[in-house]
N, C-alpha and C. Protein backbone atom coordinates (compact mmCIF):
# COMPACT_ATOMS: atom_id res chain seq x y z
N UNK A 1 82.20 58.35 94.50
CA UNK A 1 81.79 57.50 93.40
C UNK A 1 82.78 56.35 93.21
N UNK A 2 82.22 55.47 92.59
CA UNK A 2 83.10 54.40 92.29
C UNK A 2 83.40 54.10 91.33
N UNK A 3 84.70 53.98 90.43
CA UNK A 3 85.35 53.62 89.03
C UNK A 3 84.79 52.55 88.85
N UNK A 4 84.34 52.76 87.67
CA UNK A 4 83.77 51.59 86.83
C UNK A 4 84.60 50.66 85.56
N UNK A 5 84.67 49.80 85.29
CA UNK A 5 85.07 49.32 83.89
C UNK A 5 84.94 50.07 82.41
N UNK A 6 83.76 50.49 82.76
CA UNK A 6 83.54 51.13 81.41
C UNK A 6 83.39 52.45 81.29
N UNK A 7 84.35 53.03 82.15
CA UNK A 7 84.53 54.77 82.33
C UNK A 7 85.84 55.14 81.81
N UNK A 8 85.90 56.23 81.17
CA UNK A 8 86.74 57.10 80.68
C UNK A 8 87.38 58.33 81.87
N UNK A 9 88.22 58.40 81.95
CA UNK A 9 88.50 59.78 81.93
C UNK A 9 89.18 60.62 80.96
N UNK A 10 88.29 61.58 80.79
CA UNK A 10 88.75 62.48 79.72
C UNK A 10 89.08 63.50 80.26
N UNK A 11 90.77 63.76 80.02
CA UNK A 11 91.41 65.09 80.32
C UNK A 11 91.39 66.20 79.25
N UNK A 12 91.19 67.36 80.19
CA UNK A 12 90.72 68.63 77.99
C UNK A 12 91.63 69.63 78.92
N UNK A 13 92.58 69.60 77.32
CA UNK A 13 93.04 70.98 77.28
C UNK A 13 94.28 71.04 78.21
N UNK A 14 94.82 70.32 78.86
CA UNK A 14 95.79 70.95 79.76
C UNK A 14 97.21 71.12 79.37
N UNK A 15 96.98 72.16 79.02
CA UNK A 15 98.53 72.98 77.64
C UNK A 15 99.42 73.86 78.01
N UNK A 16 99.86 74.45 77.79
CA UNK A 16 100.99 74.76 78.25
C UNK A 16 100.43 76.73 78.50
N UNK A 17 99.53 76.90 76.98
CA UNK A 17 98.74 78.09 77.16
C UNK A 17 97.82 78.85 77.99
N UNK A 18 97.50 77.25 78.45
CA UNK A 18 95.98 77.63 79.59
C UNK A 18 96.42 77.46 81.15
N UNK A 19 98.15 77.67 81.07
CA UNK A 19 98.61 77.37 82.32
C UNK A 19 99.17 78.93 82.48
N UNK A 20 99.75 79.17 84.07
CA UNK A 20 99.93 80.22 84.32
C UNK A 20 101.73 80.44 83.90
N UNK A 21 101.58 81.37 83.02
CA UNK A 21 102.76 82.17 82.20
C UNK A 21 102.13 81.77 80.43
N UNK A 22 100.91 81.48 79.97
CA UNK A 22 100.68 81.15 79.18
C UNK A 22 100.44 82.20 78.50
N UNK A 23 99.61 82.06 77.10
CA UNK A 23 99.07 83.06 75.76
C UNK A 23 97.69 83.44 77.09
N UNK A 24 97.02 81.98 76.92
CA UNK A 24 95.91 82.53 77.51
C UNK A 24 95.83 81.46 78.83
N UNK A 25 96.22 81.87 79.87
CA UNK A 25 96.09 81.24 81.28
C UNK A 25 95.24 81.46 82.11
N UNK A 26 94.55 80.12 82.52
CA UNK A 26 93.55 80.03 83.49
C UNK A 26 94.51 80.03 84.65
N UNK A 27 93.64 81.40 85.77
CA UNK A 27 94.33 81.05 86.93
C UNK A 27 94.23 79.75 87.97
N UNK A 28 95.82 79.76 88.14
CA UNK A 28 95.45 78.43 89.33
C UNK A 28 96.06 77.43 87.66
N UNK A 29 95.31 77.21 86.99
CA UNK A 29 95.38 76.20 85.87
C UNK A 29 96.33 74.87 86.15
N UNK A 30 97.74 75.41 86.36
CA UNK A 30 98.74 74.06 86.61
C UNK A 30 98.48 73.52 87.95
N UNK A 31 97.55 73.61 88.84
CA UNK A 31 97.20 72.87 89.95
C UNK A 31 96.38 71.76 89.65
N UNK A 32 95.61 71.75 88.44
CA UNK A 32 95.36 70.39 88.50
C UNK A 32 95.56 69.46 87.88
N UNK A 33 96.81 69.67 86.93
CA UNK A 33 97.96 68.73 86.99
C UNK A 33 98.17 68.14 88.02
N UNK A 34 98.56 67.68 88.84
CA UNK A 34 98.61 66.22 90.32
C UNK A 34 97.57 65.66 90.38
N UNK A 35 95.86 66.57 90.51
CA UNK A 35 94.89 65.96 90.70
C UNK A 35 94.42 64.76 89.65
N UNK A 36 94.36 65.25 88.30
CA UNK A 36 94.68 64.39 87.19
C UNK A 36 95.46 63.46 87.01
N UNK A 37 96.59 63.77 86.98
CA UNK A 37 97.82 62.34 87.37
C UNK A 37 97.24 61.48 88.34
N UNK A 38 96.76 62.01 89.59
CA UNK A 38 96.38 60.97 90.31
C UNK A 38 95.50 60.33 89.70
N UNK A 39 93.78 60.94 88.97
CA UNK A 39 92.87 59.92 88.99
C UNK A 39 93.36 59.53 88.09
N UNK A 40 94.56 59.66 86.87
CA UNK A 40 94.59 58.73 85.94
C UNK A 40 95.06 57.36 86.15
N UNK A 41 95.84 56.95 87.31
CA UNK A 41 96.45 56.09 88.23
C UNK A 41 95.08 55.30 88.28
N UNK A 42 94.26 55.60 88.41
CA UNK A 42 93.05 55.13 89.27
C UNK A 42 92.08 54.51 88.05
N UNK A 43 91.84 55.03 86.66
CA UNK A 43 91.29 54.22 84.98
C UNK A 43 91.73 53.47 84.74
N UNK A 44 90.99 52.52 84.03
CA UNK A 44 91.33 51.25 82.72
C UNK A 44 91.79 52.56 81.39
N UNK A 45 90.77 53.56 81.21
CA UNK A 45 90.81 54.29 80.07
C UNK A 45 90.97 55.25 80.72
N UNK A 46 92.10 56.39 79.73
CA UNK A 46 92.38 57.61 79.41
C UNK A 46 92.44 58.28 77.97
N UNK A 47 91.86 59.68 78.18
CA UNK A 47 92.01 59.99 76.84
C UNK A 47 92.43 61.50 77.10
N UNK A 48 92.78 62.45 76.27
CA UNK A 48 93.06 63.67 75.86
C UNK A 48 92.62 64.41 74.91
N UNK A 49 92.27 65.56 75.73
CA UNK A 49 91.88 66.46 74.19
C UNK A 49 93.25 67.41 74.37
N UNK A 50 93.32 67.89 73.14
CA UNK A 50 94.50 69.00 72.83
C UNK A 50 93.69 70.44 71.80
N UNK A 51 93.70 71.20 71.99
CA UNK A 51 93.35 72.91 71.21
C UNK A 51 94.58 72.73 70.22
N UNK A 52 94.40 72.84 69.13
CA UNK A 52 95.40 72.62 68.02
C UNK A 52 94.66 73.44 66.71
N UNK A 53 95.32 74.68 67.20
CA UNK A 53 94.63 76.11 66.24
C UNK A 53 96.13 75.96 65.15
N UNK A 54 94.97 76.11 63.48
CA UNK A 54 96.31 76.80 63.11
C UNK A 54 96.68 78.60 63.08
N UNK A 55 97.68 78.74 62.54
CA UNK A 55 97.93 80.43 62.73
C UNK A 55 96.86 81.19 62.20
N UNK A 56 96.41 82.18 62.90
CA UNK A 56 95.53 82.94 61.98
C UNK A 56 94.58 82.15 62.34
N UNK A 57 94.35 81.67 63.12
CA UNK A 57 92.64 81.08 63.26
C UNK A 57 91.67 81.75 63.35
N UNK A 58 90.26 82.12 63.10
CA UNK A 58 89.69 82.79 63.10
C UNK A 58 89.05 83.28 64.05
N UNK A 59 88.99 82.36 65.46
CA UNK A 59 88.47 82.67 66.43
C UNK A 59 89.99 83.53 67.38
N UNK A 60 91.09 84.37 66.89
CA UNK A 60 91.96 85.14 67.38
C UNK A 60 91.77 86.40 67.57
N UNK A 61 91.26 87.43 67.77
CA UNK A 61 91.54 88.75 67.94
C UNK A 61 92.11 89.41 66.89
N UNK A 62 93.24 88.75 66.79
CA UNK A 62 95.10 89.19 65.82
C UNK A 62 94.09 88.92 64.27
N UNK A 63 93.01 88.43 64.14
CA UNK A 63 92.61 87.86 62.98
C UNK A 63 91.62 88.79 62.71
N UNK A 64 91.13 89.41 63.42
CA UNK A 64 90.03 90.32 63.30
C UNK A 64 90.46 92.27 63.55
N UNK A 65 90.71 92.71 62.32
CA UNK A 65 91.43 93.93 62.53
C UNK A 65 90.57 95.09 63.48
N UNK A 66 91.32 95.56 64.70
CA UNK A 66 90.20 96.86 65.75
C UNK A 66 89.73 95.82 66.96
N UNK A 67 89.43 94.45 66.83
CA UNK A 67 89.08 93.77 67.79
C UNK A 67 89.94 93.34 69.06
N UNK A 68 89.25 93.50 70.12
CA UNK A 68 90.06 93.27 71.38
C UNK A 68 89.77 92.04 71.97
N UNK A 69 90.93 91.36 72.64
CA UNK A 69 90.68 89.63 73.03
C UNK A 69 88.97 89.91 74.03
N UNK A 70 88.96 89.08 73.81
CA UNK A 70 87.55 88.45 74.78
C UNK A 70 86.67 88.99 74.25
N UNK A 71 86.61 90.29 73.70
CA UNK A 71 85.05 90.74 72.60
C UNK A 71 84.90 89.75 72.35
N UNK A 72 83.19 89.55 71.65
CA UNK A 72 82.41 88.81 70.74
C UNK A 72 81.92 89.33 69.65
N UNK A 73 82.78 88.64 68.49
CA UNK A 73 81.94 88.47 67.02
C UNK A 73 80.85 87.82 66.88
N UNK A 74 80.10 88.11 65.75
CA UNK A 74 79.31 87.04 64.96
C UNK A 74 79.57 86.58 63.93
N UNK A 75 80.13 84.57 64.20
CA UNK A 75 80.25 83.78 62.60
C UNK A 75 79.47 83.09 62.40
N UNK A 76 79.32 82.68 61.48
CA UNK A 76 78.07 81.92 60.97
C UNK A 76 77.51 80.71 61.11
N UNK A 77 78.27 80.31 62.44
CA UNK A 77 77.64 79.19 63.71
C UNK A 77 77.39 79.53 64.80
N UNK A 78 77.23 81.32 64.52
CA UNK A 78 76.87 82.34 66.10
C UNK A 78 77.74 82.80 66.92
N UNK A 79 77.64 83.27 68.08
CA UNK A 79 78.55 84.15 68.60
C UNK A 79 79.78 83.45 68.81
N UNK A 80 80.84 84.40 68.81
CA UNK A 80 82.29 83.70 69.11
C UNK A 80 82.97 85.11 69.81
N UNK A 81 83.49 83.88 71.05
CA UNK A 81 84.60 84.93 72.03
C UNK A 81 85.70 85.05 71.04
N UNK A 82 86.66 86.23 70.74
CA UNK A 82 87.87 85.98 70.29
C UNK A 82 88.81 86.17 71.11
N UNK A 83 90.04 85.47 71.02
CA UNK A 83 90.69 85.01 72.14
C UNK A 83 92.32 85.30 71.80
N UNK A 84 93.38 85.78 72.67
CA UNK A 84 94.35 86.52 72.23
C UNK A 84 94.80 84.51 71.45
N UNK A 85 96.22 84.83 70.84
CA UNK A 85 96.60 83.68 69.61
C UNK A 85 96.95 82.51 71.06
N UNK A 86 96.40 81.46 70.61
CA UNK A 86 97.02 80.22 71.49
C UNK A 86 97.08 79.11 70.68
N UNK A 87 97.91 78.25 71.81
CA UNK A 87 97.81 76.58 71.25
C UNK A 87 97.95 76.88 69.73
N UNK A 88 98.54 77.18 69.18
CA UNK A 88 99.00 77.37 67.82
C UNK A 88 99.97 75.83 68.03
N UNK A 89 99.16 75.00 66.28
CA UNK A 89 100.43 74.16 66.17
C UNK A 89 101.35 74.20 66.16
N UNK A 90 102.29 73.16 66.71
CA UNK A 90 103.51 73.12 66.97
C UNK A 90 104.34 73.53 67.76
N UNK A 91 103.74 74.58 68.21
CA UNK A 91 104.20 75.62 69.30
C UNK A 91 104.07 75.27 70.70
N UNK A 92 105.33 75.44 71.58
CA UNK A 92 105.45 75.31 72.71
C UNK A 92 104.01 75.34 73.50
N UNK A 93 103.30 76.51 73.80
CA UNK A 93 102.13 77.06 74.11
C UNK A 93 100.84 75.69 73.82
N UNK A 94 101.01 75.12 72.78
CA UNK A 94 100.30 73.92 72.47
C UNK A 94 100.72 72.77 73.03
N UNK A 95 101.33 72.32 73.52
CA UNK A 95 101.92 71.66 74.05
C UNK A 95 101.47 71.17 75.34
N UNK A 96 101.16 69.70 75.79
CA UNK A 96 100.86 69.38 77.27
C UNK A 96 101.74 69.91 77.76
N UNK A 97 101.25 69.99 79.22
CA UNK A 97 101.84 70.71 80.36
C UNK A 97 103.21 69.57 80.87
N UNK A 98 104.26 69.88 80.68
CA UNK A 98 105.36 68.86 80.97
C UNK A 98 105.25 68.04 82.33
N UNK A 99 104.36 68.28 83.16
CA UNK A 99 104.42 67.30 84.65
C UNK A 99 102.82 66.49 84.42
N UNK A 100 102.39 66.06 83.11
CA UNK A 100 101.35 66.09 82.69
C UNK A 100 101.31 64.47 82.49
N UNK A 101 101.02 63.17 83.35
CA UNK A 101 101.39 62.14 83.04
C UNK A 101 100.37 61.94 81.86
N UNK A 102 101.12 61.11 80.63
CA UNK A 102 100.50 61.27 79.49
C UNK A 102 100.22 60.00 79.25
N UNK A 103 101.54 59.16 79.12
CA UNK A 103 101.56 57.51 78.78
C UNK A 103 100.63 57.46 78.50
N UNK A 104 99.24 56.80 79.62
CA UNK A 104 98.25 56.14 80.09
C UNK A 104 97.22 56.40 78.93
N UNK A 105 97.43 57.66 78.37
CA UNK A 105 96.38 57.82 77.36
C UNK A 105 96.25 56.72 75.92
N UNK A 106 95.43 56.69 75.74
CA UNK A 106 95.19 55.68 74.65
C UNK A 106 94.49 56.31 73.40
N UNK A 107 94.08 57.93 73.33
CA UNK A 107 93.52 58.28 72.63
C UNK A 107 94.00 59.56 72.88
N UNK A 108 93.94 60.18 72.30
CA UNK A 108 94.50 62.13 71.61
C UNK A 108 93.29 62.72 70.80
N UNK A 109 92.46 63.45 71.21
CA UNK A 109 91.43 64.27 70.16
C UNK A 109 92.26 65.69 69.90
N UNK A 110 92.73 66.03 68.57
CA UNK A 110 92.90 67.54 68.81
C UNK A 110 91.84 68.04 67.82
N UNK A 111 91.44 69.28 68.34
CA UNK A 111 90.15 69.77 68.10
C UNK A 111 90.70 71.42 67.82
N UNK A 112 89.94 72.37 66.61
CA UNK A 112 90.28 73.37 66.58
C UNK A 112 91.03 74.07 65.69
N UNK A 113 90.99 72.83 64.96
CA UNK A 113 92.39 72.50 63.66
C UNK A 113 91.44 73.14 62.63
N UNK A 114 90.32 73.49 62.44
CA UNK A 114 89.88 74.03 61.10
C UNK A 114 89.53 75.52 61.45
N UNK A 115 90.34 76.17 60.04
CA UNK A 115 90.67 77.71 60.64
C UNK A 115 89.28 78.87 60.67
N UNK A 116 88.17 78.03 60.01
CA UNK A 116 87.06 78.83 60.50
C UNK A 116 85.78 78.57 61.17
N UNK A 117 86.37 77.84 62.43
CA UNK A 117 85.36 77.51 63.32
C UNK A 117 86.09 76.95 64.51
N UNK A 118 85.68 77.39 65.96
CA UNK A 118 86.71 77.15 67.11
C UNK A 118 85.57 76.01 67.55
N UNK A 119 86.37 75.35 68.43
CA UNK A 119 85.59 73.90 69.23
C UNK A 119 86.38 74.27 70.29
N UNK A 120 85.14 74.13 71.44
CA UNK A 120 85.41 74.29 72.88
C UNK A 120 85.03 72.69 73.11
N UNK A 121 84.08 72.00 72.79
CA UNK A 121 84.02 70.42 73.23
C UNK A 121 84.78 69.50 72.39
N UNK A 122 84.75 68.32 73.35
CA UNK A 122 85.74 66.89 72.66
C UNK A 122 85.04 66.57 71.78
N UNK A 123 83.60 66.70 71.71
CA UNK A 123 82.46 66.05 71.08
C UNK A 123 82.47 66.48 69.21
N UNK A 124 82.24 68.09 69.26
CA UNK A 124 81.77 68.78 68.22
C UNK A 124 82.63 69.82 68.45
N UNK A 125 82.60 70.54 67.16
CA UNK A 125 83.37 71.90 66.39
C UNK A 125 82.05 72.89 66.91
N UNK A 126 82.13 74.13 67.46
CA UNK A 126 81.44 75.18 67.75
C UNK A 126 80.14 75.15 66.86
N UNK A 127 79.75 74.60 66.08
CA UNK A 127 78.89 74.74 64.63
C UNK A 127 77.87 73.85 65.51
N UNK A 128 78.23 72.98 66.06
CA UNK A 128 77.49 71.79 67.33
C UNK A 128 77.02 70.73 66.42
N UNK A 129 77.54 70.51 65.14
CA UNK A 129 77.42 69.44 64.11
C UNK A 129 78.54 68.67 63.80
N UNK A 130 79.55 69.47 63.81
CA UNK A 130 80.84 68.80 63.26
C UNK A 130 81.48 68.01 63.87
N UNK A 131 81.67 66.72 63.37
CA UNK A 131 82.10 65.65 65.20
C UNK A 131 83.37 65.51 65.35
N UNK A 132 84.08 65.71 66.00
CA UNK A 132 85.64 65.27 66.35
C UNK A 132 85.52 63.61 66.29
N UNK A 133 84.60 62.65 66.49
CA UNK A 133 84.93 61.48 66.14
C UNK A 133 84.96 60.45 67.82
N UNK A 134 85.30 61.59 68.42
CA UNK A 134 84.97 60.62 69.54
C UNK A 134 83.57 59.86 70.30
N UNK A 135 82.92 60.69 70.03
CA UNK A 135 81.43 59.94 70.56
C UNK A 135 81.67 58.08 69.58
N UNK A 136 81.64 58.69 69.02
CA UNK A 136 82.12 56.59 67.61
C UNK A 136 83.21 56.16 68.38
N UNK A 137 84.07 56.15 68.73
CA UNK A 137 85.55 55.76 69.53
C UNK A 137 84.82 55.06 70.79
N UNK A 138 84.36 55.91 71.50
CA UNK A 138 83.31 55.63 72.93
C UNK A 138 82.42 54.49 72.69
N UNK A 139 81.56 54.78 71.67
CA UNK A 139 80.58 53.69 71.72
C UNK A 139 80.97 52.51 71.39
N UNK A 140 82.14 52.81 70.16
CA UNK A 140 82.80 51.14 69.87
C UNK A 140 83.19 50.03 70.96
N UNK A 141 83.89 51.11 71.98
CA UNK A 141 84.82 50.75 73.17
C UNK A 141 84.18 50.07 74.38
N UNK A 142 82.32 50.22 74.45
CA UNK A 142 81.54 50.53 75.01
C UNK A 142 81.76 51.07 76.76
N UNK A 143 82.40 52.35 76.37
CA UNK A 143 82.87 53.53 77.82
C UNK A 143 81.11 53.96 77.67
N UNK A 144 80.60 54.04 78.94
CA UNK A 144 79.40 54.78 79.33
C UNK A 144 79.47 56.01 79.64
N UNK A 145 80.43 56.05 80.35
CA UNK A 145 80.43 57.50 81.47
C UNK A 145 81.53 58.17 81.37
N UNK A 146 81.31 59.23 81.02
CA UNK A 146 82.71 60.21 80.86
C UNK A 146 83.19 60.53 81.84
N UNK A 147 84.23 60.67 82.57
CA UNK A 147 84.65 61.94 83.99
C UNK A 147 85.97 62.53 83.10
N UNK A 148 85.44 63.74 83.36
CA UNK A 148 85.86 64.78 83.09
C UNK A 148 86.79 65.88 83.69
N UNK A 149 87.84 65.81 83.51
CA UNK A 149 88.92 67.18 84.39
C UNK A 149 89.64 67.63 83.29
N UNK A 150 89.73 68.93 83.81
CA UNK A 150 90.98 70.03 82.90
C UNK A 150 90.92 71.16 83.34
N UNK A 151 91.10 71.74 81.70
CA UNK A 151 90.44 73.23 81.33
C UNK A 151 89.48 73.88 79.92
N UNK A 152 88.88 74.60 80.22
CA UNK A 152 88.44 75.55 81.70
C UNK A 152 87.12 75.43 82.29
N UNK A 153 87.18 74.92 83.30
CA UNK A 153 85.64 74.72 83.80
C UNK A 153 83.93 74.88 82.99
N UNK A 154 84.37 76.41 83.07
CA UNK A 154 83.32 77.30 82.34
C UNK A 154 83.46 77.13 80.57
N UNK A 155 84.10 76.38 79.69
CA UNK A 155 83.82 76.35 78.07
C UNK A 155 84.42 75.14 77.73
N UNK A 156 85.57 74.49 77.82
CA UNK A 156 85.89 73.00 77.32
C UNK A 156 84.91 71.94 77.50
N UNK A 157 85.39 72.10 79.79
CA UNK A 157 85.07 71.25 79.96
C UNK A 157 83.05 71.51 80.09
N UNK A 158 82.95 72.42 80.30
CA UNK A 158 81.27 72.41 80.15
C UNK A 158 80.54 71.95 78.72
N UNK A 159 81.30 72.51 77.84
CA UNK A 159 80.89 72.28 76.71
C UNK A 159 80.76 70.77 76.12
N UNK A 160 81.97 70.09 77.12
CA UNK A 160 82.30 68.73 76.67
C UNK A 160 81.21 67.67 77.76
N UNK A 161 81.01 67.97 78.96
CA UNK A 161 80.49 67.60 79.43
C UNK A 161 78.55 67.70 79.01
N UNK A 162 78.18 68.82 78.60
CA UNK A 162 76.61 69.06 77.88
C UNK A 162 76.61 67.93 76.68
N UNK A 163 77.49 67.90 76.18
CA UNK A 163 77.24 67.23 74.72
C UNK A 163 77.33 66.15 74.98
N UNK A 164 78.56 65.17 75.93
CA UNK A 164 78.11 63.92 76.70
C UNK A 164 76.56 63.46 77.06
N UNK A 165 76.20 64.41 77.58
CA UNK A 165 74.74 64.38 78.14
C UNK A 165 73.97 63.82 77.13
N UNK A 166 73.74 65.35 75.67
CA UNK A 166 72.81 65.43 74.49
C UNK A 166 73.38 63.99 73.97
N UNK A 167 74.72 63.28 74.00
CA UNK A 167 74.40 61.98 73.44
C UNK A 167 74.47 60.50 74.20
N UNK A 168 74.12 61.01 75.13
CA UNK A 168 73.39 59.82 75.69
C UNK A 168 74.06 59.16 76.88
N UNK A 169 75.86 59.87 76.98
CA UNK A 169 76.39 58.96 77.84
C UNK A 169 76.05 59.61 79.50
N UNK A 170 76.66 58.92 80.43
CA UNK A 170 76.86 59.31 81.67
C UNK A 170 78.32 60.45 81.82
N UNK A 171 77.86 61.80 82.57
CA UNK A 171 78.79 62.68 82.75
C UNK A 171 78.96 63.03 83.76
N UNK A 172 80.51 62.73 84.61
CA UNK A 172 80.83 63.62 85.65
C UNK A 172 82.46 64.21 85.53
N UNK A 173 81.76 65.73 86.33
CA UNK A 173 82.93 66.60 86.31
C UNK A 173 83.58 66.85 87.90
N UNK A 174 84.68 66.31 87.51
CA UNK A 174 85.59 66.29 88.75
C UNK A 174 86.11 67.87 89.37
N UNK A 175 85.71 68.63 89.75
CA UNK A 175 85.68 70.34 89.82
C UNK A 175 87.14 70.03 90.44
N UNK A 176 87.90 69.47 91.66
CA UNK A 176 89.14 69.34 91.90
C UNK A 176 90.39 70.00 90.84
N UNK A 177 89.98 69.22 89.77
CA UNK A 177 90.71 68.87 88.82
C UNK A 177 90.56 69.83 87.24
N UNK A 178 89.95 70.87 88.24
CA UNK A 178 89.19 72.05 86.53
C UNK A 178 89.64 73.01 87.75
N UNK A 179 89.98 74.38 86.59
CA UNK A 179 89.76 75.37 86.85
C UNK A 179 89.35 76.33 85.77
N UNK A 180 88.24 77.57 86.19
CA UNK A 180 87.49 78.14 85.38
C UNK A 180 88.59 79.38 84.96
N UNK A 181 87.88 80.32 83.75
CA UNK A 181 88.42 81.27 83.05
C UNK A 181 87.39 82.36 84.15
N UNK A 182 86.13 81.98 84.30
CA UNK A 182 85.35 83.07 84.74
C UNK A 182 84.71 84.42 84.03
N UNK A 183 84.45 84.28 82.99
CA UNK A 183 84.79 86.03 81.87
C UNK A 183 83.46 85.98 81.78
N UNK A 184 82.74 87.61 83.04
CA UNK A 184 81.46 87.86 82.88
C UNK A 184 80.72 86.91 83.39
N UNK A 185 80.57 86.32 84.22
CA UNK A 185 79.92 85.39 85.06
C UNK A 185 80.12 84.15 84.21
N UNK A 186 80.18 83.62 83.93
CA UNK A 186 80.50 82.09 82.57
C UNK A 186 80.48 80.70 83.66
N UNK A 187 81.82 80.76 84.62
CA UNK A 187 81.36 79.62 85.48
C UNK A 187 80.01 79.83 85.81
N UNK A 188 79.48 80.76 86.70
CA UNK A 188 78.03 80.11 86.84
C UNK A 188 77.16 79.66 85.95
N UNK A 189 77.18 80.17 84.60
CA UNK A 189 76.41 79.81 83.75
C UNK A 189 76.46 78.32 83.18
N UNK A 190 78.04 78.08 83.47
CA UNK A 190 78.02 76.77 82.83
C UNK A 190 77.79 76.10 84.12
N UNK A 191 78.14 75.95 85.75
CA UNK A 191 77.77 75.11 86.60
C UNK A 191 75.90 75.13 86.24
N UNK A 192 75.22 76.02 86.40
CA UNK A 192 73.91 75.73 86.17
C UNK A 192 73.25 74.81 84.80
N UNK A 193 74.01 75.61 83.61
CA UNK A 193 73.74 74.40 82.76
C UNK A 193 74.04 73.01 82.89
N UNK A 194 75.03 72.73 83.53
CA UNK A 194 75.60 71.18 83.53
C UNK A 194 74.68 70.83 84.60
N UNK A 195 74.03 71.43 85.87
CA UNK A 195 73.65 70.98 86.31
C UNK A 195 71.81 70.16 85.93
N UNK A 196 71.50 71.32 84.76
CA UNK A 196 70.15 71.27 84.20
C UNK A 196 70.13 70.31 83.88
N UNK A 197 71.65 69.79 83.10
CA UNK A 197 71.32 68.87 81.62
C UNK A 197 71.64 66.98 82.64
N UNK A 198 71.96 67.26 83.69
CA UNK A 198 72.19 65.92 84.37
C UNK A 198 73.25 65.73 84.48
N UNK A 199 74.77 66.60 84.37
CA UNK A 199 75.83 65.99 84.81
C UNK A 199 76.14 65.93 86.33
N UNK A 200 77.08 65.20 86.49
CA UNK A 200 77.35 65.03 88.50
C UNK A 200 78.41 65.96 88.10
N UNK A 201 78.18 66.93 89.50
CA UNK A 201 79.43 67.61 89.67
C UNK A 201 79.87 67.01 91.18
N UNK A 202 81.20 66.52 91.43
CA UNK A 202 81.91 66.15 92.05
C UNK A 202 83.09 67.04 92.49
N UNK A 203 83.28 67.35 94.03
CA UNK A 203 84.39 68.13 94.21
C UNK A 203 85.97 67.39 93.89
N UNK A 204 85.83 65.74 94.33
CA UNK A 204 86.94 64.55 93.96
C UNK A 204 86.65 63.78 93.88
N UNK A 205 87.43 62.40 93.60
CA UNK A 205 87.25 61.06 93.64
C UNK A 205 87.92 60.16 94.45
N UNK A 206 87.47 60.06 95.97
CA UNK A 206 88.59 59.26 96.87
C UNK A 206 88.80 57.91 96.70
């Protein structure tokens, strides 16, 4: 594919938690740190999402007394994985990944910050109403097309990439540059959805 003027890349999630020695680490996870650095070399625009739970969030395990990480509750925007404590503000664990070229970014979404409802997309809060604000940022800017790398294949970045779709922009996911959690088949579920809803999945960008 070819970089456009009016493309974004949006990096999600790549923290210090979802890396390997983390709270909650995707394997592999700090490998696509380089791949990212590189395509960010390669944008006019960069942006970031960050997971910025406070303590006691509700989508934790530690928050739900008898419950074990990765079970599913029901809250009252529907099912929720609970997930051992991460990306807690302030905290190391929240934190970009230190070989994480950042500069370039021009925008920071942190998402996750309200303690009773988790957001897996850049777009919306889990409720699939509540907007983080960026879709308005995008359109002002007039970015068309999202490309997409991080974590985790299977819930950020899928989640972030579907809702691109439902509003209208162009979505591709750079798979290079993601790696999945996998829990109970999930990557496939989300490669098939993204594929339903019209995003490009791309192995890189030479």
């Amino acid at each position: 594919m070819t970089i456009r003027p009016d493309d974004l890349l949006l990096v999600i999630d790549v923290q210090n938690d979802f890396c390997p020695g983390g709270a909650l680490a995707v394997a592999d996870g700090d490998a696509v740190v380089p791949v990212i650095n590189r395509l960010a070399e390669r944008f006019d625009h960069v942006a970031l999402t960050q997971d910025w739970h406070p303590a006691g969030h509700s989508s934790f395990a530690s928050s739900h007394p008898g419950a074990a990480p990765f079970s599913t509750v029901t809250m009252p925007y529907g099912p929720q994985t609970l997930w051992p404590d991460h990306c807690v503000q302030g905290t190391p664990g929240a934190a970009f990944h230190s070989q994480l070229a950042t500069d370039r970014a021009e925008l920071v979404i942190r998402k996750g910050f309200r303690t009773a409802i988790d957001s897996y997309s850049a777009f919306f809060e889990n409720d699939r109403t509540t907007p983080t604000g960026l879709a308005g940022y995008l359109r002002e800017r007039g970015l068309t097309r999202i490309v997409m790398a991080g974590l985790a294949t299977d819930y950020c970045v899928h989640y972030s990439a579907l809702d691109a779709r439902r509003l209208g922009f162009e979505a591709t996911v750079v798979l290079s540059g993601c790696r999945a959690i996998d829990l109970a088949g999930s990557l496939a579920t989300a490669t098939t959805a993204m594929l339903a809803a019209g995003v490009v999945l791309v192995d890189d960008i030479a």
